[in-house]
Protein backbone atom coordinates (compact mmCIF):
# COMPACT_ATOMS: atom_id res chain seq x y z
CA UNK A 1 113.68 111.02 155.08
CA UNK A 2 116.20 114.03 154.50
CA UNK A 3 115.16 117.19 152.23
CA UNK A 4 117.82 115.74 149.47
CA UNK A 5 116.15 112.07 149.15
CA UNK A 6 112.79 113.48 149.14
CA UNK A 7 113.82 116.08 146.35
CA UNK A 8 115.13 113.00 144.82
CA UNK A 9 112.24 111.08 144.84
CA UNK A 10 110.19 113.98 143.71
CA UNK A 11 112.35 114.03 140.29
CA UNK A 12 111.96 110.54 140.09
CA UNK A 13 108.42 110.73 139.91
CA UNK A 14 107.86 113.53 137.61
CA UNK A 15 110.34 112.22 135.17
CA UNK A 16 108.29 108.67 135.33
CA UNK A 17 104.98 111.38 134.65
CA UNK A 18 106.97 112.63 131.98
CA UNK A 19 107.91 109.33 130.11
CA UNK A 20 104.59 107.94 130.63
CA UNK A 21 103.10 111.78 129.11
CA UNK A 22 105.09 112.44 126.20
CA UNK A 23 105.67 108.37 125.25
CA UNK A 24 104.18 107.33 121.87
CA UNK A 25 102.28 104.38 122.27
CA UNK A 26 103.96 101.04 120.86
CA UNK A 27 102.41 100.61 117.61
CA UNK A 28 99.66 102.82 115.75
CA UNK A 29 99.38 103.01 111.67
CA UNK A 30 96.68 105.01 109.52
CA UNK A 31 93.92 104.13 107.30
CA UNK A 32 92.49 105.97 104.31
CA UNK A 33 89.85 106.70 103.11
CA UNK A 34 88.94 108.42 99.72
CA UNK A 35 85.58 108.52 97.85
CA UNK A 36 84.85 108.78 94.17
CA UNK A 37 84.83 112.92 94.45
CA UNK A 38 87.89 112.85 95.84
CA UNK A 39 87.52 113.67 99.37
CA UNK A 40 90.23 111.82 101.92
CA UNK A 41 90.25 111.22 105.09
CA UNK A 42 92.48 109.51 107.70
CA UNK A 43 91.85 107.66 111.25
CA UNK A 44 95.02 105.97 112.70
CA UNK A 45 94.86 102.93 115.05
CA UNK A 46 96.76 100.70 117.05
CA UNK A 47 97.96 98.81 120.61
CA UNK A 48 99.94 100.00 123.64
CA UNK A 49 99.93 98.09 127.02
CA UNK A 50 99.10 100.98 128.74
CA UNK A 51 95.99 102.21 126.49
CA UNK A 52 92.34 101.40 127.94
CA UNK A 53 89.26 100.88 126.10
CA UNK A 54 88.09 104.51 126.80
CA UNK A 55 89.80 107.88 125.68
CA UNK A 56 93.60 108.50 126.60
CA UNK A 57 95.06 111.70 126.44
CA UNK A 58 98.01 110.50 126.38
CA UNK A 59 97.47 108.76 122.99
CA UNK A 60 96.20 112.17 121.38
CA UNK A 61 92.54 110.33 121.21
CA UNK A 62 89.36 112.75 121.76
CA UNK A 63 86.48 112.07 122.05
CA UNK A 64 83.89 113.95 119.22
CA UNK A 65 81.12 112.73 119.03
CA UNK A 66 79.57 115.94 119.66
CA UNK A 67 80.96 117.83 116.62
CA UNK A 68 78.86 117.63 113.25
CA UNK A 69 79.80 115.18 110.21
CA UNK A 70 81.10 117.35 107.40
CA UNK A 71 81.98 115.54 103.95
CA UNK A 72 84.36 112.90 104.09
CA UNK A 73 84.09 111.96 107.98
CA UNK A 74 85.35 108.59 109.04
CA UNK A 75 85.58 108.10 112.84
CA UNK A 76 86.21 105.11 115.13
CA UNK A 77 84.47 104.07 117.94
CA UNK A 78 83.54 101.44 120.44
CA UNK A 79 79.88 100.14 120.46
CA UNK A 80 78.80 99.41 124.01
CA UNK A 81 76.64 96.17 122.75
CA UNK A 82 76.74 93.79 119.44
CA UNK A 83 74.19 92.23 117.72
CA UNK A 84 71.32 94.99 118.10
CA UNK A 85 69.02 96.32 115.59
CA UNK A 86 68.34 100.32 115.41
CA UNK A 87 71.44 101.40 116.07
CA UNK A 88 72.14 105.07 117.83
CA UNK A 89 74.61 107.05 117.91
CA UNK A 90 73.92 108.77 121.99
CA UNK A 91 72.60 105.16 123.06
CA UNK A 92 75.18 102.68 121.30
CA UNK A 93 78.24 104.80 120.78
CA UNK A 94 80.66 105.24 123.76
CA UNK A 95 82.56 107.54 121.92
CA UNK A 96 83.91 108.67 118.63
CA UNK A 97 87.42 109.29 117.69
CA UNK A 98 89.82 110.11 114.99
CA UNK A 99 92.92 107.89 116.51
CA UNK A 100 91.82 105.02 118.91
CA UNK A 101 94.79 103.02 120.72
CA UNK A 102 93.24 99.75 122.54
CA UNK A 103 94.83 97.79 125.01
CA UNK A 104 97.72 95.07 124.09
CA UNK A 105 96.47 92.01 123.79
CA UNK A 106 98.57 89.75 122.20
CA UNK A 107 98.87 86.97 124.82
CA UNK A 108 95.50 86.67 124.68
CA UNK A 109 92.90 84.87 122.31
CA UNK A 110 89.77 86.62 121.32
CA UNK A 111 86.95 83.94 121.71
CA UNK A 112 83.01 84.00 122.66
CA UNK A 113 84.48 85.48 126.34
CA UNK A 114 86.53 88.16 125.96
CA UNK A 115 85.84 91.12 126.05
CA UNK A 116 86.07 92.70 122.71
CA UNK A 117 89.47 95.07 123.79
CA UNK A 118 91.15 95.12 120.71
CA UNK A 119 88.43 95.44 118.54
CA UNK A 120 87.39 98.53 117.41
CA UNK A 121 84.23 100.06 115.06
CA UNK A 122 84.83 102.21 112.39
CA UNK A 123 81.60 104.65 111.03
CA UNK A 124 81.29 105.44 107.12
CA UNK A 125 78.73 108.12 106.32
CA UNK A 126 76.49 105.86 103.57
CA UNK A 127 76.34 108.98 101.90
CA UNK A 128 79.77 109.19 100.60
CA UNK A 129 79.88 105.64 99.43
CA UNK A 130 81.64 104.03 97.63
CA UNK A 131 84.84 104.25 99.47
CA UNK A 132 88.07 103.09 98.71
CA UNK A 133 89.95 101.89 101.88
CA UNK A 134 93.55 101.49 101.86
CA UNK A 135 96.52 100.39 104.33
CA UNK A 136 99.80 99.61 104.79
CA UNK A 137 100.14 95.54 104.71
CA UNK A 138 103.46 95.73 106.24
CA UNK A 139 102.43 96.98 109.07
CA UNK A 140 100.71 93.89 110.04
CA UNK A 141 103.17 91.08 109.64
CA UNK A 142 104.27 91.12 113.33
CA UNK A 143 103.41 88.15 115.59
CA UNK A 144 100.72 90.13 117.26
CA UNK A 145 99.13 91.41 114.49
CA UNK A 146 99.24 88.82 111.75
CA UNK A 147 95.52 88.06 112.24
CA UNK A 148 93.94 91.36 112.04
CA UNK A 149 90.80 92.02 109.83
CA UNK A 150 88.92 94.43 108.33
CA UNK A 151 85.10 93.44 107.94
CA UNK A 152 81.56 94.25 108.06
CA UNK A 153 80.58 90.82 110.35
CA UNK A 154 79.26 92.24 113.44
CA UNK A 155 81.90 90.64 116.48
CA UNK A 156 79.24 88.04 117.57
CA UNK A 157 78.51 87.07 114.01
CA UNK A 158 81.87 85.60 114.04
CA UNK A 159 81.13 82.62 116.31
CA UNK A 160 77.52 83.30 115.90
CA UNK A 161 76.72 82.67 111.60
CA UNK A 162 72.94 83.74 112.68
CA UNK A 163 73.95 86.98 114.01
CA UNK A 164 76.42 88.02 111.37
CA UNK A 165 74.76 90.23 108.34
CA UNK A 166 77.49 91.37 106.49
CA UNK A 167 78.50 91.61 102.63
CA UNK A 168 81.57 92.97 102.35
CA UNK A 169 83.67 89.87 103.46
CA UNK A 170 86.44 89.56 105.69
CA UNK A 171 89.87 91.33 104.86
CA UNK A 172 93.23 89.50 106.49
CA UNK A 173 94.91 93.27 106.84
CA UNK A 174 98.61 91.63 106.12
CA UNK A 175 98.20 89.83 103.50
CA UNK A 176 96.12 92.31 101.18
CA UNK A 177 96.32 96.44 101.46
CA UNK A 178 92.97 97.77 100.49
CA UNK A 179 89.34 97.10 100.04
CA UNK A 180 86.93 98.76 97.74
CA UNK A 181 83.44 99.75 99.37
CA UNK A 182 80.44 100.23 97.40
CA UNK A 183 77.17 99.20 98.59
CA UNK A 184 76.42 100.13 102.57
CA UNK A 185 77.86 97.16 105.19
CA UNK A 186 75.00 94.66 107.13
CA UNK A 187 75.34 96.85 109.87
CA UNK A 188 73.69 100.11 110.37
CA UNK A 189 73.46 102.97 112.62
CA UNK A 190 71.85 106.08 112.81
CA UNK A 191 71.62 109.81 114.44
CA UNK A 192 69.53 112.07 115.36
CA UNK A 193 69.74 113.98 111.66
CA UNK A 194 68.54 110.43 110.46
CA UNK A 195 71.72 110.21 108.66
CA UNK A 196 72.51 106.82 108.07
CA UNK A 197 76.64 105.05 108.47
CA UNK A 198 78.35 101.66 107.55
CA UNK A 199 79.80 99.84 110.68
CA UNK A 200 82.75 98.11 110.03
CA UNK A 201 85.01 95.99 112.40
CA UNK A 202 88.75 96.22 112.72
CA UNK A 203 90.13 93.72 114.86
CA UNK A 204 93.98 94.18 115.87
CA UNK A 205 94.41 90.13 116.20
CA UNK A 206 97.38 87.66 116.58
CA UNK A 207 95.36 84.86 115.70
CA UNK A 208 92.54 83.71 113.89
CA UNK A 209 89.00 84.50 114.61
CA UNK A 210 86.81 82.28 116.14
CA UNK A 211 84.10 81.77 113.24
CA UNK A 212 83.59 78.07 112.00
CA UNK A 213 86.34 77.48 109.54
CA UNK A 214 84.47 75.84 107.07
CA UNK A 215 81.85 78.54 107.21
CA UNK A 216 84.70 81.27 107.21
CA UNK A 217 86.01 79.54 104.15
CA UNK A 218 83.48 79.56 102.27
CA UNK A 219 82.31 83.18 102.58
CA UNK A 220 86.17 84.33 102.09
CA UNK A 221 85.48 82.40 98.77
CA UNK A 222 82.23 84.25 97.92
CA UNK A 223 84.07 87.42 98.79
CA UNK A 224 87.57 87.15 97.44
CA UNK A 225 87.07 88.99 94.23
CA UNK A 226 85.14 92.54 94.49
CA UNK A 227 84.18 94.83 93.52
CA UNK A 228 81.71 93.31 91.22
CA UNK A 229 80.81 95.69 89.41
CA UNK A 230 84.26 97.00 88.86
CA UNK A 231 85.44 100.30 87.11
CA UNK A 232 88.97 100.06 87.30
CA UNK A 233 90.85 97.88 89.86
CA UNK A 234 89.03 94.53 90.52
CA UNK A 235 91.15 92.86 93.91
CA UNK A 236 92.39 89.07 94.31
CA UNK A 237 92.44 88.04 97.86
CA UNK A 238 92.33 84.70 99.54
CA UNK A 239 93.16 83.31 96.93
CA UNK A 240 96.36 81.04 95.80
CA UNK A 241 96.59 81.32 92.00
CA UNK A 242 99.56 81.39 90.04
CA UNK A 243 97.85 83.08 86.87
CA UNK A 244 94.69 84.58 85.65
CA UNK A 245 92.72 84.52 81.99
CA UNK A 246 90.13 87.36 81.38
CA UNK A 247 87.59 86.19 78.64
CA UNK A 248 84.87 88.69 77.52
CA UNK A 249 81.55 87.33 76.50
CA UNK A 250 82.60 85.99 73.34
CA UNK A 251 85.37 83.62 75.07
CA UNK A 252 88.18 85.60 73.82
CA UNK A 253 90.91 85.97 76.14
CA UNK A 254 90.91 89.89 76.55
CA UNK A 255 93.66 90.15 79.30
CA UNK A 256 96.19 87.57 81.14
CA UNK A 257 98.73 87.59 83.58
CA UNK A 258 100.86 86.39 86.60
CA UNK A 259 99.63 86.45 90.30
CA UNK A 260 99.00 89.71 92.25
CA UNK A 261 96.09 91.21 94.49
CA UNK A 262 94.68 93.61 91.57
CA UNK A 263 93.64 93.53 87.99
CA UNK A 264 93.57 96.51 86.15
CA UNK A 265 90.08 96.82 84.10
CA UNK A 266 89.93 100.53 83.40
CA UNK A 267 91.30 99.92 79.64
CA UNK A 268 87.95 97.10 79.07
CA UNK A 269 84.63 97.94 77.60
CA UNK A 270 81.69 98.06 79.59
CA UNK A 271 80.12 94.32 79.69
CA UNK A 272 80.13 91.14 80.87
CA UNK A 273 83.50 88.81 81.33
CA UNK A 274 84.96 86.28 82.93
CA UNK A 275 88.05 85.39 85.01
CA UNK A 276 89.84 82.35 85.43
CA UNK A 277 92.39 81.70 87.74
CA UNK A 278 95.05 78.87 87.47
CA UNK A 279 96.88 76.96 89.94
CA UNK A 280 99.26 74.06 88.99
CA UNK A 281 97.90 73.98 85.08
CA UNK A 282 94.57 73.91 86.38
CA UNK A 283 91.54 76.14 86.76
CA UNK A 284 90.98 76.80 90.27
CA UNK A 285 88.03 79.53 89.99
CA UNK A 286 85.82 80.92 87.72
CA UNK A 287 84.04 83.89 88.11
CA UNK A 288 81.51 86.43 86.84
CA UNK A 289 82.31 90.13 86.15
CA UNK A 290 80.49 93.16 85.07
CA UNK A 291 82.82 95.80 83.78
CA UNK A 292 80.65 99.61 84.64
């Protein structure tokens, strides 16, 4: 090989380094945080073919798990087993990150034998609960992400109902753009401060879980209108309803209206009311509410 084709090939390569150093990766998006003080904070997330379930440089992810929590702190991270009680943060965490890009996977389907690749854990501080979580729907109406959630079911727990310990629900990321944390998630984990954090699971999916459908159905149901109690926006999700009735305890109708995901009750009194959603002239749910 002459000095000119092996110059050649030598520009070749580094401008293949270079692509593969300075590319973005093929999809990431952001999720915030903000708690009732006002603090925000931001982690961002997404898929690349490239990425691995570790930490890639060339994604911008870094690995902190040895810097200290101050305030607001939300970091992601990959567990390195489900399912376990006593949590720790040196034994259980393989890392902790601000951005975490995990491997494309949307060929695949994530059942009882996979691996786990594209799902991530994210790690609230319970001390700055509640939390208001929000996201950009959007983002997730592509065929490979249309089935992501956002939830506190440990992974197992989703084909496993006796595994599972979580309260918050299960949040289809493209159909609904925020959630509204208040009480601490089923699972736990804890460092060496004895500082306590939420675990929540974000799962970058193009199709539906695995969990039982029935049993998935009905704990959507159970789920699909939080926070309860509510101080200003109470959410709608999962649920098809053309119009709503809000009754206070007196069964006068305080507040109606047409469909969407939130309900504003910062203008109601505190107390107890109810809320009645309609589909096709009838009354498809009734439910409960305390107004703080």
């Amino acid at each position: 090989m002459s000095t000119q084709q092996l110059d050649h090939l030598l520009f070749t390569v580094l401008c293949c380094l270079f692509f593969i150093v300075s590319r973005a990766q093929e999809f990431s998006t952001a999720i915030y945080f903000e708690n009732e003080d006002g603090l925000r904070d931001t982690i961002v997330v997404g898929y690349d073919p490239m990425a691995t379930t570790g930490m890639d440089s060339v994604f911008q992810e870094r690995d902190i798990i040895d810097e200290a929590y101050d305030g607001l702190d939300i970091r992601v991270t990959r567990l390195c087993d489900f399912c376990l009680d006593d949590l720790n943060f040196e034994e259980d965490c393989l890392f902790q990150t601000k951005v975490n890009i995990v491997p494309k996977e949307c060929n695949l389907f994530l059942d009882q034998r996979a691996n786990y690749s594209s799902v991530m854990q994210i790690i609230i501080p319970n001390k700055q609960l509640p939390l208001q979580i929000n996201w950009d729907s959007s983002q997730f109406n592509n065929p490979c992400l249309g089935a992501s959630v956002l939830t506190d079911w440990t992974v197992v727990g989703w084909w496993d109902l006796k595994c599972h310990d979580g309260f918050l629900g299960i949040f289809r990321m493209s159909s609904i753009s925020n959630a509204y944390m208040e009480l601490p998630a089923g699972e736990q984990i804890i460092n060496d401060q004895n500082d306590t954090f939420s675990i929540l699971q974000l799962g970058l999916l193009h199709r539906d879980i695995g969990v039982n459908n029935e049993e998935l159905e009905l704990f959507e149901e159970e789920f699909s209108v939080f926070p309860n109690p509510v101080r200003d926006f109470l959410q709608v999700a999962h649920i098809p309803f053309e119009h709503y009735n809000l009754y206070d305890r007196y069964g006068k109708v305080v507040l109606s209206g047409s469909v969407q995901n939130q309900i504003n009750m910062t203008p109601m009194q505190q107390g107890l009311y109810f809320l009645e959603l309609v589909n096709d002239n009838k009354v498809i749910h009734t439910y409960k509410l305390i107004k703080k």
